[in-house]
C-alpha atoms as a PDB file:
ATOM      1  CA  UNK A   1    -112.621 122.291 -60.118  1.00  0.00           C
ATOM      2  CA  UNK A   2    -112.596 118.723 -60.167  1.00  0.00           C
ATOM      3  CA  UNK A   3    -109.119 116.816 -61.399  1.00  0.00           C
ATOM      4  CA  UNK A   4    -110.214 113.038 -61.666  1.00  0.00           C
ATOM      5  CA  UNK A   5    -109.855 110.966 -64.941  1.00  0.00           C
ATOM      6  CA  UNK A   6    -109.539 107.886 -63.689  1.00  0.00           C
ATOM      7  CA  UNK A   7    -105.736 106.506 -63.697  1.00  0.00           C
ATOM      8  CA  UNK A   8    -104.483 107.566 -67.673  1.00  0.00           C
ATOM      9  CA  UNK A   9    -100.653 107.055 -67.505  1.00  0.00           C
ATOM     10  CA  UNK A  10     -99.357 108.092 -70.924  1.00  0.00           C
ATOM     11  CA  UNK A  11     -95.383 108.764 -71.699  1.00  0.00           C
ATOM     12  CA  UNK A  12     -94.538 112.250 -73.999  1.00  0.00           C
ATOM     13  CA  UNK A  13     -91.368 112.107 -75.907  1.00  0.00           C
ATOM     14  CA  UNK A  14     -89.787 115.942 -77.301  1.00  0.00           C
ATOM     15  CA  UNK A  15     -87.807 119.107 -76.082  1.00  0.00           C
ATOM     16  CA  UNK A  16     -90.265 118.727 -73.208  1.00  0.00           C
ATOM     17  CA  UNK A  17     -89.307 121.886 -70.949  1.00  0.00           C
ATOM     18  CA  UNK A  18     -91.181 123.852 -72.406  1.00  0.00           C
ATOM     19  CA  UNK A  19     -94.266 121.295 -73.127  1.00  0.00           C
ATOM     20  CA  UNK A  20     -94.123 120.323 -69.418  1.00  0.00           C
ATOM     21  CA  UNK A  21     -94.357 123.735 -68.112  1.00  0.00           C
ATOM     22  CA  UNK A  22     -97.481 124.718 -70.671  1.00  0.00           C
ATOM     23  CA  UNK A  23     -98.760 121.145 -69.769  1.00  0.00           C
ATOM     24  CA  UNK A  24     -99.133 122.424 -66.258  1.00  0.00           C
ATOM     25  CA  UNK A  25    -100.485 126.014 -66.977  1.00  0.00           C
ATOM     26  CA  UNK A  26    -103.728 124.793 -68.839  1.00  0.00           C
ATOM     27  CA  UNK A  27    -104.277 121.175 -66.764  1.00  0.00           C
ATOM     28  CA  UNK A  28    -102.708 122.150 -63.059  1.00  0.00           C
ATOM     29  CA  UNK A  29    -101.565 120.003 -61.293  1.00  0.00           C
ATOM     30  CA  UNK A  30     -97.282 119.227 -59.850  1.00  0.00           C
ATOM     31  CA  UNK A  31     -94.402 118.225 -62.217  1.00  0.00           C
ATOM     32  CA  UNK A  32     -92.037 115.836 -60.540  1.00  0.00           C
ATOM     33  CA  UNK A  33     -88.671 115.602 -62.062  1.00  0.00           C
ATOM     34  CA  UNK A  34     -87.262 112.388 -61.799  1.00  0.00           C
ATOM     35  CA  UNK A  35     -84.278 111.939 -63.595  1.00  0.00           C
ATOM     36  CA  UNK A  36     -81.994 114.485 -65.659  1.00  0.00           C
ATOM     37  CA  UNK A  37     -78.629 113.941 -67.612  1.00  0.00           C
ATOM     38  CA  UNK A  38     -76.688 116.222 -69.530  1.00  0.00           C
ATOM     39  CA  UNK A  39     -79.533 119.248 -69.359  1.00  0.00           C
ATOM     40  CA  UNK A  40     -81.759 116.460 -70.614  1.00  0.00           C
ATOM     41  CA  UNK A  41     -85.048 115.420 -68.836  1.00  0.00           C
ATOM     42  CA  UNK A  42     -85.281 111.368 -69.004  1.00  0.00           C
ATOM     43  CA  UNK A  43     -88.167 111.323 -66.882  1.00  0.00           C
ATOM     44  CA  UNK A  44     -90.544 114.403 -65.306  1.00  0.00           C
ATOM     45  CA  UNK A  45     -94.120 113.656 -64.689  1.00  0.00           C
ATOM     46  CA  UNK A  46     -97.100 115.759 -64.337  1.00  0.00           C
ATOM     47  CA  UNK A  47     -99.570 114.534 -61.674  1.00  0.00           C
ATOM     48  CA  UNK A  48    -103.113 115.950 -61.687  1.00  0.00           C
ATOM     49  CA  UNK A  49    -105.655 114.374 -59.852  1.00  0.00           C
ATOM     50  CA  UNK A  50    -105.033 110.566 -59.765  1.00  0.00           C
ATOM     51  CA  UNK A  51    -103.070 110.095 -63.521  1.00  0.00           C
ATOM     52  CA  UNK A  52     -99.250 111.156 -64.733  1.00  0.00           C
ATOM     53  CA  UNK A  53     -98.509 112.326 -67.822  1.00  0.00           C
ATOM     54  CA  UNK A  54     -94.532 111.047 -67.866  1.00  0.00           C
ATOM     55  CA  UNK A  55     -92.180 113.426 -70.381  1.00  0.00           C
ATOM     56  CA  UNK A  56     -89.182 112.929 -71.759  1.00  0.00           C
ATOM     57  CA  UNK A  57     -86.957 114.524 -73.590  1.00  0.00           C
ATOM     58  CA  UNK A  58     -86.341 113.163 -77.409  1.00  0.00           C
ATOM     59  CA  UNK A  59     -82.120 112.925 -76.676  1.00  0.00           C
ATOM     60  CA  UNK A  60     -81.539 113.427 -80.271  1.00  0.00           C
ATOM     61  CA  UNK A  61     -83.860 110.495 -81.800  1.00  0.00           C
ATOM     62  CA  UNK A  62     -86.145 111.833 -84.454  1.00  0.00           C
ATOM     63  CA  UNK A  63     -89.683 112.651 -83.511  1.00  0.00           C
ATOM     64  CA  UNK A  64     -92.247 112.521 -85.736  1.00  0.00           C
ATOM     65  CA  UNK A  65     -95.206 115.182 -85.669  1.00  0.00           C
ATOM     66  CA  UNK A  66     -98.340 114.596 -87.255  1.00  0.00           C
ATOM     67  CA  UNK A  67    -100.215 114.576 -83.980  1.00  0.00           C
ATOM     68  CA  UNK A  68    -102.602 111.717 -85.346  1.00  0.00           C
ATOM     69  CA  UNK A  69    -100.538 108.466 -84.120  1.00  0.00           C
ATOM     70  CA  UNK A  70    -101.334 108.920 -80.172  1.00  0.00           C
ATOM     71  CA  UNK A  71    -104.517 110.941 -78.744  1.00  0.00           C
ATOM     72  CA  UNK A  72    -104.916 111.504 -74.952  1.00  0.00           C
ATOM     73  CA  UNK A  73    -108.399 111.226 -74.044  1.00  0.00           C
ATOM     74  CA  UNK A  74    -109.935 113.404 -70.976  1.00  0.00           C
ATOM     75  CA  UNK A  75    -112.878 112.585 -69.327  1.00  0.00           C
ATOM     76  CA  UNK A  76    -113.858 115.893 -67.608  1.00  0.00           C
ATOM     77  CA  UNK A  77    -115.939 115.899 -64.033  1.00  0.00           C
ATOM     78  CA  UNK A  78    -117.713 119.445 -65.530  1.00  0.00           C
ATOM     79  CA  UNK A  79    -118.679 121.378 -68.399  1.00  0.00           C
ATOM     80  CA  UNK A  80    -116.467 124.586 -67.497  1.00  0.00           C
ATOM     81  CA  UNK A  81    -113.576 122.736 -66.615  1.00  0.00           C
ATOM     82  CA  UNK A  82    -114.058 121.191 -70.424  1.00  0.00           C
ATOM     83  CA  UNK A  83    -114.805 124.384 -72.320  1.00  0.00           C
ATOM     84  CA  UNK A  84    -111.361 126.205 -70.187  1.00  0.00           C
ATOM     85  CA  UNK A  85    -109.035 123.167 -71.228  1.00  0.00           C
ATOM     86  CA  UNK A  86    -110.390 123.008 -74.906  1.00  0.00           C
ATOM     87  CA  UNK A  87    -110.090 126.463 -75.477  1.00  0.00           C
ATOM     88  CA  UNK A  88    -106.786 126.775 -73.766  1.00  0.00           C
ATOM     89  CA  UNK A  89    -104.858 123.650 -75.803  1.00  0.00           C
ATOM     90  CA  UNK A  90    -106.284 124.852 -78.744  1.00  0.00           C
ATOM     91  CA  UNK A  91    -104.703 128.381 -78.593  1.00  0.00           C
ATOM     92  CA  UNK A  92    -101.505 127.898 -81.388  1.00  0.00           C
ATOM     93  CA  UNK A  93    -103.307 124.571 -82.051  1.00  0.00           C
ATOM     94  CA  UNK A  94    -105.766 122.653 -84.295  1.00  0.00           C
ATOM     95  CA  UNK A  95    -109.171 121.996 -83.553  1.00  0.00           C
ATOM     96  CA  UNK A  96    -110.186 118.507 -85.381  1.00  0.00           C
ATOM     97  CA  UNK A  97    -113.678 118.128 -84.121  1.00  0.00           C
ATOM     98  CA  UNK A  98    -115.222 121.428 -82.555  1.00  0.00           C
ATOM     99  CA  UNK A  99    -117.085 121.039 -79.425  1.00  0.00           C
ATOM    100  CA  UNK A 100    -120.324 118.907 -79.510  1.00  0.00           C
ATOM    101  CA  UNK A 101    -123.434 117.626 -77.772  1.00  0.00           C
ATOM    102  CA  UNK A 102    -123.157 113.769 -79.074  1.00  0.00           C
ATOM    103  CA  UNK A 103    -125.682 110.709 -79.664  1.00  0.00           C
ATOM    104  CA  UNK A 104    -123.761 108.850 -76.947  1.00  0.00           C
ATOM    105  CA  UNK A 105    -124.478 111.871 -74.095  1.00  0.00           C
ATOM    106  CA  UNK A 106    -121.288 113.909 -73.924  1.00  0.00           C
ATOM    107  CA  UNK A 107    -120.002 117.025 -74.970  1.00  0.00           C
ATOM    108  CA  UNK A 108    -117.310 115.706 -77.034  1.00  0.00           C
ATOM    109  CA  UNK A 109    -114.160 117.825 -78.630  1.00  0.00           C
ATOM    110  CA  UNK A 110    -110.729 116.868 -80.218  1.00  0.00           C
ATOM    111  CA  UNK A 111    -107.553 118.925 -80.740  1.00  0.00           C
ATOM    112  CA  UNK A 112    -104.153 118.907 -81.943  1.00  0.00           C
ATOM    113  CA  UNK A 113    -102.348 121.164 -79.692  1.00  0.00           C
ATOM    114  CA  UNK A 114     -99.066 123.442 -80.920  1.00  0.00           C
ATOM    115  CA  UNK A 115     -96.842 120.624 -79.492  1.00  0.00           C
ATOM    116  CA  UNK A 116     -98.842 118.026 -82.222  1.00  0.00           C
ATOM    117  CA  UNK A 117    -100.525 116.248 -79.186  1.00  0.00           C
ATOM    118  CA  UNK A 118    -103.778 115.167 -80.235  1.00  0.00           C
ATOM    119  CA  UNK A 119    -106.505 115.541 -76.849  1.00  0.00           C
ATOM    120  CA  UNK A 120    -109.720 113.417 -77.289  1.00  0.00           C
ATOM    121  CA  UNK A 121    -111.963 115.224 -74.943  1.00  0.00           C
ATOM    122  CA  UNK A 122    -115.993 114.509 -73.075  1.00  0.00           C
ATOM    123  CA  UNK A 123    -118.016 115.441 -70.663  1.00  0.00           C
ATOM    124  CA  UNK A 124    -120.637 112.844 -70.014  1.00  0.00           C
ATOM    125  CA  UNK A 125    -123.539 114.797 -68.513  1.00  0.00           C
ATOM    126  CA  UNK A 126    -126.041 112.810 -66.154  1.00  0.00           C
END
């Protein structure tokens, strides 16, 4: 199953234990925990492939939830490896645009997933 998106870097903030861990289930991949305080993660990461998703716990500052500020976008090697991510984020979650052949050659999909993390997600077929 390929893992490459190109280099996305993009920083999570939340109780992120739990997000981290389901994070890993659907995409794969190795958490790295870099720094902790006070049962508090200040900085984990999630490598798969050649990008990090970087966590980090709210430590008390209000978070706000509509899941439409920030999307993460995917750009996905295959067609399974699409259809098995959509369909797992979406479990507990909202799906905004179902999955779609497009004008501009992709299968194309968008979610808001139960931790209000909105996924922007294609498949550009040759």
């Amino acid at each position: 199953m390929g893992r490459h998106w190109g280099r996305r870097n993009s920083r999570l903030f939340f109780s992120c234990r739990e997000a981290i861990d389901y994070y890993q289930g659907v995409l794969g991949g190795e958490i790295r925990v870099l720094n902790e305080h006070g049962g508090n993660l200040m900085h984990a990461e999630l490598h798969v492939g050649g990008s990090k998703l970087h966590f980090a716990d709210s430590m008390g500052r209000p978070v706000r939830d509509e899941g439409d500020n920030v999307r993460i976008i995917l750009d996905l090697e295959t067609e399974e490896e699409m259809t098995r991510i959509f369909e797992a984020l979406s479990e507990e979650g909202t799906v905004t645009v179902e999955l779609q052949d497009t004008f501009f050659g992709a299968l194309h999909g968008q979610i808001v997933d139960k931790h209000n993390v909105g996924w922007v997600m294609n498949h550009f077929r040759s």
